[in-house]
N, C-alpha and C. Protein backbone atom coordinates (compact mmCIF):
# COMPACT_ATOMS: atom_id res chain seq x y z
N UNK A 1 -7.74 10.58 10.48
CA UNK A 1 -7.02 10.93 9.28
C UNK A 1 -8.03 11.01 8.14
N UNK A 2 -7.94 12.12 7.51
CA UNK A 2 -8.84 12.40 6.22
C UNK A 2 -8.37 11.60 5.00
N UNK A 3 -9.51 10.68 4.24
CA UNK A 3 -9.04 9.56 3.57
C UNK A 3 -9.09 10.57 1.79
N UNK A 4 -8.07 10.74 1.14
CA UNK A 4 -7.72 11.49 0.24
C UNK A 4 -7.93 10.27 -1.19
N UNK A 5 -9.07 11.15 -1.98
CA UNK A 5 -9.74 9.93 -3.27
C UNK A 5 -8.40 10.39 -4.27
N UNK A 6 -7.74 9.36 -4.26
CA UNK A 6 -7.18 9.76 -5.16
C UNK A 6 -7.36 9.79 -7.08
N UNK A 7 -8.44 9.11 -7.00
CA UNK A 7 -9.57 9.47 -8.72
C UNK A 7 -9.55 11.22 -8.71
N UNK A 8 -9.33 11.60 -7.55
CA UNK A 8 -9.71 13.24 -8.12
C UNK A 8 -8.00 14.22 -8.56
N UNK A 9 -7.58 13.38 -8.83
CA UNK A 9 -6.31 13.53 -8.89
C UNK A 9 -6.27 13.92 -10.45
N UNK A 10 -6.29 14.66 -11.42
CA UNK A 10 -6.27 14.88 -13.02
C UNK A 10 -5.14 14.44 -13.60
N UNK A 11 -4.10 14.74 -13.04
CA UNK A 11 -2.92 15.13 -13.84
C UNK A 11 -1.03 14.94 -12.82
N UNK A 12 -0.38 14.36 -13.26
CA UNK A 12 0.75 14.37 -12.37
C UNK A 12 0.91 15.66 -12.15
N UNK A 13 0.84 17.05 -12.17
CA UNK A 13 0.52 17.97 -11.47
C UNK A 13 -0.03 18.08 -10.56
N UNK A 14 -1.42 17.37 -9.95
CA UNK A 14 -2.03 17.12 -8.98
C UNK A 14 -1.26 16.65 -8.00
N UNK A 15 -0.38 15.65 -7.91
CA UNK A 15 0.80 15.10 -7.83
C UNK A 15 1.57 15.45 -6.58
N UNK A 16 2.24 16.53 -7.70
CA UNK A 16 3.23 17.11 -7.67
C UNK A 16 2.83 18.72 -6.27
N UNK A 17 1.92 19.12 -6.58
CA UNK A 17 1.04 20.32 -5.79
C UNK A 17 0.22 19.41 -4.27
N UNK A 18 0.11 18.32 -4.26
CA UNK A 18 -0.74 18.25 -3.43
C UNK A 18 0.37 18.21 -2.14
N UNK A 19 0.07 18.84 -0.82
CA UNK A 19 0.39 19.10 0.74
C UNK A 19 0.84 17.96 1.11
N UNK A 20 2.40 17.35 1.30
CA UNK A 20 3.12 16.18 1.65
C UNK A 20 2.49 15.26 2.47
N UNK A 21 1.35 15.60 3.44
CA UNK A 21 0.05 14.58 3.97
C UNK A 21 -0.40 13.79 3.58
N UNK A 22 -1.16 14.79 1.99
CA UNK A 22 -1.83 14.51 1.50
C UNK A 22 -1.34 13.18 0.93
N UNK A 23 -0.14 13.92 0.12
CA UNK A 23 0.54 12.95 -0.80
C UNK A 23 0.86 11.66 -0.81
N UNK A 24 1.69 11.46 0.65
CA UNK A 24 1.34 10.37 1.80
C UNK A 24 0.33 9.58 1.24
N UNK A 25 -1.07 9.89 1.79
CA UNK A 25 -2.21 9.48 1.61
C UNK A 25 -2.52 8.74 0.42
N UNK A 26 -2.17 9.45 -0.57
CA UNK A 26 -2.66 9.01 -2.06
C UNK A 26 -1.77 7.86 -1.85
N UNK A 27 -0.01 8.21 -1.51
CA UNK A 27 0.98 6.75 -2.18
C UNK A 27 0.38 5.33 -1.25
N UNK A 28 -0.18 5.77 0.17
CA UNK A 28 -0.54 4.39 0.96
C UNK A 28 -1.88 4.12 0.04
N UNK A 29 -2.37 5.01 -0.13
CA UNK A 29 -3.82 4.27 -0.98
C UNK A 29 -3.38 3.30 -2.46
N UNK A 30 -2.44 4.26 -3.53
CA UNK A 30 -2.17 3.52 -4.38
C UNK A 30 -1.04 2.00 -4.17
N UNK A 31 -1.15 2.39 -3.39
CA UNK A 31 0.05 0.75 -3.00
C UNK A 31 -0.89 -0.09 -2.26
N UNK A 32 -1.64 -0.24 -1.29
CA UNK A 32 -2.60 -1.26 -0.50
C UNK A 32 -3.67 -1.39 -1.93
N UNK A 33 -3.74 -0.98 -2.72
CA UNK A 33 -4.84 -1.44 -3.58
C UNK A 33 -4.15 -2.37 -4.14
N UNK A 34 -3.28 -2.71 -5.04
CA UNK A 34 -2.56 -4.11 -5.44
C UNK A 34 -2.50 -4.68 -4.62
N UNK A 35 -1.86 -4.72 -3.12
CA UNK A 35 -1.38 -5.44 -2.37
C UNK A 35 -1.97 -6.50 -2.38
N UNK A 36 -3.35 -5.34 -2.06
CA UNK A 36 -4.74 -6.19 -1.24
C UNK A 36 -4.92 -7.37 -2.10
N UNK A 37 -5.10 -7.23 -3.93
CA UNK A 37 -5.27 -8.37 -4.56
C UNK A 37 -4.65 -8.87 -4.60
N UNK A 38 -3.46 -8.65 -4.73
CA UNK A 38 -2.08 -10.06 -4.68
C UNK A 38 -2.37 -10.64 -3.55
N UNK A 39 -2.14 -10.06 -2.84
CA UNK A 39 -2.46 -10.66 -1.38
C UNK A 39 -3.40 -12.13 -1.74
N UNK A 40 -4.74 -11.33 -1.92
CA UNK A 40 -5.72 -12.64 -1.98
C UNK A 40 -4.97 -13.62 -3.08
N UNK A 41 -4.97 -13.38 -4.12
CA UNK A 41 -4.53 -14.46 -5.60
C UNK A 41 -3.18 -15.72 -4.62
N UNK A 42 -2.65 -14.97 -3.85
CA UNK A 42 -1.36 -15.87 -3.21
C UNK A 42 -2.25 -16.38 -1.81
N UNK A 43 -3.13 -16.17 -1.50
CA UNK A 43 -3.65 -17.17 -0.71
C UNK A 43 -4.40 -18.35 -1.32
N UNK A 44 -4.99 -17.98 -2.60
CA UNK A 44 -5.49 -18.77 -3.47
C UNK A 44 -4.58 -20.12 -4.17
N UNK A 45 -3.67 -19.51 -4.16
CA UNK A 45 -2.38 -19.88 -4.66
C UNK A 45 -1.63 -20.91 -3.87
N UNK A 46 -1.91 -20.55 -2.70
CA UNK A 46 -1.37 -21.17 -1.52
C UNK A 46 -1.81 -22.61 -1.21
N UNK A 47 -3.28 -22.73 -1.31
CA UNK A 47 -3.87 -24.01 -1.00
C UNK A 47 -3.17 -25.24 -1.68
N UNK A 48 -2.95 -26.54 -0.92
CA UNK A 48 -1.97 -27.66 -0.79
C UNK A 48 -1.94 -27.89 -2.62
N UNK A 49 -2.44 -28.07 -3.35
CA UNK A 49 -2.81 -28.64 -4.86
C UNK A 49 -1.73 -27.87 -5.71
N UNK A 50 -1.84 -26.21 -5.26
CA UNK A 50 -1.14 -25.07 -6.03
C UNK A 50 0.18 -24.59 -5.37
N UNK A 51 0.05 -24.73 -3.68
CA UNK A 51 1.75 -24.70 -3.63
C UNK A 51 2.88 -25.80 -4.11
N UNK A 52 2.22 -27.07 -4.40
CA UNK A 52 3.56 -27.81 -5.03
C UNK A 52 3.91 -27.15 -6.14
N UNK A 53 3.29 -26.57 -6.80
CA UNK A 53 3.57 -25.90 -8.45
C UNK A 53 4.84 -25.52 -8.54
N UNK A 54 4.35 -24.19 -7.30
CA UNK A 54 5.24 -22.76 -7.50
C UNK A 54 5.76 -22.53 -6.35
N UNK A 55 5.82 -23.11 -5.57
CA UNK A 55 6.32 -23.13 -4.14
C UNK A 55 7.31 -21.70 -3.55
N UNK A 56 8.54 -21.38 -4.71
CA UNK A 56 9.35 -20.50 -4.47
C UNK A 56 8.62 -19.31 -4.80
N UNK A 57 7.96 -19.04 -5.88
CA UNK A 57 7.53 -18.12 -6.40
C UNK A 57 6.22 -17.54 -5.23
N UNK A 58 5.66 -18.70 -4.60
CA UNK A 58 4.85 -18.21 -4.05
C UNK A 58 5.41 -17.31 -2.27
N UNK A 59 6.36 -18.18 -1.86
CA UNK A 59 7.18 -17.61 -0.62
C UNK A 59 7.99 -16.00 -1.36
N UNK A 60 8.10 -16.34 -2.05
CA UNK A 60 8.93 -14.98 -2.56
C UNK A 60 7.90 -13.66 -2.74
N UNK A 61 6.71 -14.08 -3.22
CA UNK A 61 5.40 -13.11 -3.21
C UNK A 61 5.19 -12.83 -2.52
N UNK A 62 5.02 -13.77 -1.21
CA UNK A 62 4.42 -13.87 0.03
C UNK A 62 5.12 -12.64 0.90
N UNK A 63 6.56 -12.73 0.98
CA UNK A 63 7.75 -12.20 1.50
C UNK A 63 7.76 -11.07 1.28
N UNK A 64 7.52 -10.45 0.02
CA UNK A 64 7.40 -9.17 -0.91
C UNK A 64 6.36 -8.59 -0.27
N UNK A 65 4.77 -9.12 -0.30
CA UNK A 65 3.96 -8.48 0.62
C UNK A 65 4.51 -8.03 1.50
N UNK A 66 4.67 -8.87 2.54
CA UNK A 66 4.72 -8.49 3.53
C UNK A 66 5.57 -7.14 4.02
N UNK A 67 6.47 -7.15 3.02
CA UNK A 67 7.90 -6.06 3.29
C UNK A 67 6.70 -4.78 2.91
N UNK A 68 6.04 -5.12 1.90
CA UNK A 68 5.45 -3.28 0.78
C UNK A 68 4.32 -3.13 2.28
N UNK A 69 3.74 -4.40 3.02
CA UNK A 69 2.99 -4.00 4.15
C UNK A 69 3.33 -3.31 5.39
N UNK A 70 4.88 -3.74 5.84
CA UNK A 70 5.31 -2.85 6.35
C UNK A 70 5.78 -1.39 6.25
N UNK A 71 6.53 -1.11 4.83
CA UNK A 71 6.43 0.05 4.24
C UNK A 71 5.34 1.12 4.64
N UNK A 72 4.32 0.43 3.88
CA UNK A 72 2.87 1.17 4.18
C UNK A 72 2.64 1.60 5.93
N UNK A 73 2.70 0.95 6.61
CA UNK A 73 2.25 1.08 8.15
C UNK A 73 3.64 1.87 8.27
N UNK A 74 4.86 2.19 8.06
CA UNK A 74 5.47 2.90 8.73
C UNK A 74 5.16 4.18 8.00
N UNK A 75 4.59 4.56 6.80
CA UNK A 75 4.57 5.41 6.12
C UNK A 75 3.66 6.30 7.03
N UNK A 76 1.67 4.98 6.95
CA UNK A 76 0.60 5.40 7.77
C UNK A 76 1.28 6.54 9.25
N UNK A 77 2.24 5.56 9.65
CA UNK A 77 2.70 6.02 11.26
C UNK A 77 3.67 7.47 11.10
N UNK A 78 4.27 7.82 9.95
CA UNK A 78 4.59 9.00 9.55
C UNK A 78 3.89 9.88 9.28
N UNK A 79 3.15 9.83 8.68
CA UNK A 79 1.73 10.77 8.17
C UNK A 79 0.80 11.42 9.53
N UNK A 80 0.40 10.14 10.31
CA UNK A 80 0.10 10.64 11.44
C UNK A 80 0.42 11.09 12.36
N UNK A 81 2.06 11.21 12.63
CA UNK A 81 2.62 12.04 13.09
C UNK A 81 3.09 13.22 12.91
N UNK A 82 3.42 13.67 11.11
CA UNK A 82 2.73 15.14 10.60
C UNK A 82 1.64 15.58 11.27
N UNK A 83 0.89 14.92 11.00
CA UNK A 83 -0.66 15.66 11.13
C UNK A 83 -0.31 15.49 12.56
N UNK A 84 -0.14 14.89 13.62
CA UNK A 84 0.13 15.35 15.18
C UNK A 84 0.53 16.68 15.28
N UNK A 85 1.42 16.79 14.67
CA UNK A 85 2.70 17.63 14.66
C UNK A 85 1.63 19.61 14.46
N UNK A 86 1.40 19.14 13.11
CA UNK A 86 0.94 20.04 12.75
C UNK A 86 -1.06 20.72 12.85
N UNK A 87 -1.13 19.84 13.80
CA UNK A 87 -2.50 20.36 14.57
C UNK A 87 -2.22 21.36 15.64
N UNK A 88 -3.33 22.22 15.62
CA UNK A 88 -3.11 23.00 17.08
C UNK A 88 -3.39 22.33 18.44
């Protein structure tokens, strides 16, 4: 799968015009980039000292990942089945 920068993107026109693959591409890229840091900050978060704090807040983050992670992988698994689809 061709990894699509989405910095070259100008304008929500870019957006809007780019080949539903593509587009794909950009939304799994712009969503795993937060993830990824939340992700870490709630493992940080996690260690015994900082889960008594926030305990709910942190299972509820935790939970949330995980759902936008699945999102993403079924999205990934859509995309690559376009592009199956639409190869010779």
């Amino acid at each position: 799968m061709n990894e699509i920068d989405s910095s070259n993107l100008e304008s929500e026109n870019d957006w809007k015009s780019a080949p539903p693959k593509e587009f794909l591409n950009i939304v799994l890229h712009e969503l795993r980039t937060p993830m990824t840091l939340i992700s870490g900050y709630v493992e940080i978060l996690s260690n015994e000292k900082q889960k008594e704090l926030h305990p709910e807040a942190i299972r509820v983050i935790s939970d949330s990942i995980q759902k936008m992670e699945k999102l993403c992988e079924d999205i990934a698994s859509y995309t690559r089945e376009l592009m199956r689809k639409s190869d010779p």
